[in-house]
Protein backbone atom coordinates (compact mmCIF):
# COMPACT_ATOMS: atom_id res chain seq x y z
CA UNK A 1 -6.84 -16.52 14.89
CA UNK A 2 -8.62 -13.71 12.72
CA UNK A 3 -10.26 -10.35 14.29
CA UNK A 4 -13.63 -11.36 15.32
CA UNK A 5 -16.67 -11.00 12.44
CA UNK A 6 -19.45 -12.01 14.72
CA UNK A 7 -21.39 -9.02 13.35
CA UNK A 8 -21.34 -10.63 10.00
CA UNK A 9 -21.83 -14.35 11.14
CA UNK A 10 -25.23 -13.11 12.58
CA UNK A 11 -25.73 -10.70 9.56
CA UNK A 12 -25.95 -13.41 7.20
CA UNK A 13 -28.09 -15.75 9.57
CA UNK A 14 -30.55 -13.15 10.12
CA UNK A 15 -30.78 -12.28 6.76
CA UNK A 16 -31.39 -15.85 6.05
CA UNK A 17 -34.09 -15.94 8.55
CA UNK A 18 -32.21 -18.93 10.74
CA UNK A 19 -32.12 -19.23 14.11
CA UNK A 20 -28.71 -20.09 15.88
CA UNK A 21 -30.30 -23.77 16.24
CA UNK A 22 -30.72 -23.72 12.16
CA UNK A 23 -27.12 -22.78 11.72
CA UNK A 24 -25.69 -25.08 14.10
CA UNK A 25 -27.73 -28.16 12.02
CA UNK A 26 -26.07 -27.13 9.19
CA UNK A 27 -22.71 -26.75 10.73
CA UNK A 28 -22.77 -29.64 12.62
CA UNK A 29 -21.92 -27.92 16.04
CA UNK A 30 -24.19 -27.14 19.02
CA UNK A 31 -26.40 -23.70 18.87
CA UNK A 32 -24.01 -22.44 21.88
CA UNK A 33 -20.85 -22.90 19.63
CA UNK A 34 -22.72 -20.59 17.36
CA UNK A 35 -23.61 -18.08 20.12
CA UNK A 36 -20.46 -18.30 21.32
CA UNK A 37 -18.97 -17.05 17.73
CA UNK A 38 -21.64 -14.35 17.02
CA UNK A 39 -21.18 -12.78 20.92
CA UNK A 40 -17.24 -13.08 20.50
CA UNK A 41 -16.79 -15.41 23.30
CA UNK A 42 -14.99 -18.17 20.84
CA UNK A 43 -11.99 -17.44 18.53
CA UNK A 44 -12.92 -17.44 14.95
CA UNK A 45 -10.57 -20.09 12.78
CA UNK A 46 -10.19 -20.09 9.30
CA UNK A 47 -11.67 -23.19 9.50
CA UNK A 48 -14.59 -22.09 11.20
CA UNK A 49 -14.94 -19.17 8.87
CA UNK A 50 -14.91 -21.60 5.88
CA UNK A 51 -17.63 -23.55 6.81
CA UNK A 52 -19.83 -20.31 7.99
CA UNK A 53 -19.23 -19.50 4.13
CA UNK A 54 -20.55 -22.88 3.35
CA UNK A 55 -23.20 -22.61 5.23
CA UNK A 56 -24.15 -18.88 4.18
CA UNK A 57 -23.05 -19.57 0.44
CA UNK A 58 -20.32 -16.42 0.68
CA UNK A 59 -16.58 -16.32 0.17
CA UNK A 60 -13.96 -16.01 3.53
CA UNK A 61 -13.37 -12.75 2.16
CA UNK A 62 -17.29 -11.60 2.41
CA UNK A 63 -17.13 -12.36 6.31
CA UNK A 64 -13.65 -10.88 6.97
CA UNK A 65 -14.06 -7.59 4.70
CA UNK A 66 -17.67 -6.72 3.22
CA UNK A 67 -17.91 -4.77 0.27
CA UNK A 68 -21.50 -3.67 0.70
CA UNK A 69 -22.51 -4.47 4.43
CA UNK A 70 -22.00 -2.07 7.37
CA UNK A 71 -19.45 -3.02 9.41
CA UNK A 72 -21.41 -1.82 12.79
CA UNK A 73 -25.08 -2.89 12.20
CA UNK A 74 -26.81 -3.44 15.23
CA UNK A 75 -29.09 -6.11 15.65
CA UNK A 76 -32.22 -4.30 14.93
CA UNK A 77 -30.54 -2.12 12.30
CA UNK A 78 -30.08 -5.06 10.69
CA UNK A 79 -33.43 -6.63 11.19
CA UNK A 80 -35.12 -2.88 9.97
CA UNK A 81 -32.98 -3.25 6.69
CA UNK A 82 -34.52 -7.29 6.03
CA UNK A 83 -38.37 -5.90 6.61
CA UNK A 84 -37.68 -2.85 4.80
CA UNK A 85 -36.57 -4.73 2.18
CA UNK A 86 -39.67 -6.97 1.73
CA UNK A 87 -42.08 -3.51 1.30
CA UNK A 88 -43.00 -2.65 -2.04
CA UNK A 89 -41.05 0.33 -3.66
CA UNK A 90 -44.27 2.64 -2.60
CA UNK A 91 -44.36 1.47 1.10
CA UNK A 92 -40.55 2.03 1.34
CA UNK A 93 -40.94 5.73 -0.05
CA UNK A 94 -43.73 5.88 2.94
CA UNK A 95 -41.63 4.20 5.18
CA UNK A 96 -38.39 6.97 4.36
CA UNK A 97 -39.98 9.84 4.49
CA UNK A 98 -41.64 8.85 7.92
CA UNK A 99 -38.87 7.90 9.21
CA UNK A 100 -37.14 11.25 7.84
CA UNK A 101 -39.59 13.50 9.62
CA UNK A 102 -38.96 11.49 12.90
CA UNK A 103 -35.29 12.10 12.51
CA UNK A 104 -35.81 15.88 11.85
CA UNK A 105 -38.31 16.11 15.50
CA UNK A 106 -34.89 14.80 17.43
């Protein structure tokens, strides 16, 4: 069995915009073996990681050890990141420096 890499099993679903239901169609499991794998509650296999990288078009390697992704994204870190990244280049310069003068009132 391999360290668990839920947080980058539901990294890549959420950035696809899938549900757990989506993922499991295209897996061929039930939705719960999928929440099972993204909560930690079922041992990752390599074969379970190779079909996840089917499914998310990624190699083994970009669920086990990201390059480019943080390793402890929340949830809603994670969904901030996938809106922010749909905002024009002007609404994210909004968007940062809003968020910067929150950050500086804590």
């Amino acid at each position: 069995m391999i360290d668990h890499p839920q947080s980058l099993i539901q990294y890549y679903r959420k950035n696809n915009g899938w549900t757990q239901r989506e993922v499991a169609d295209r897996l061929v499991c039930s939705p719960s073996q999928v929440h099972k794998h993204e909560n930690g509650d079922a041992p990752m296999t390599i074969p379970w990681l190779k079909r996840y990288a089917s499914v998310y078009n990624v190699k083994v390697s970009d669920l086990l050890m990201p390059e480019d992704k943080p390793e402890n994204s929340t949830p809603i870190q994670i969904s901030l990141l996938n809106v922010f990244s749909k905002l024009t280049v002007n609404q994210q310069r909004g968007v940062l420096a809003l968020v910067s003068s929150m950050a500086k009132d804590n």
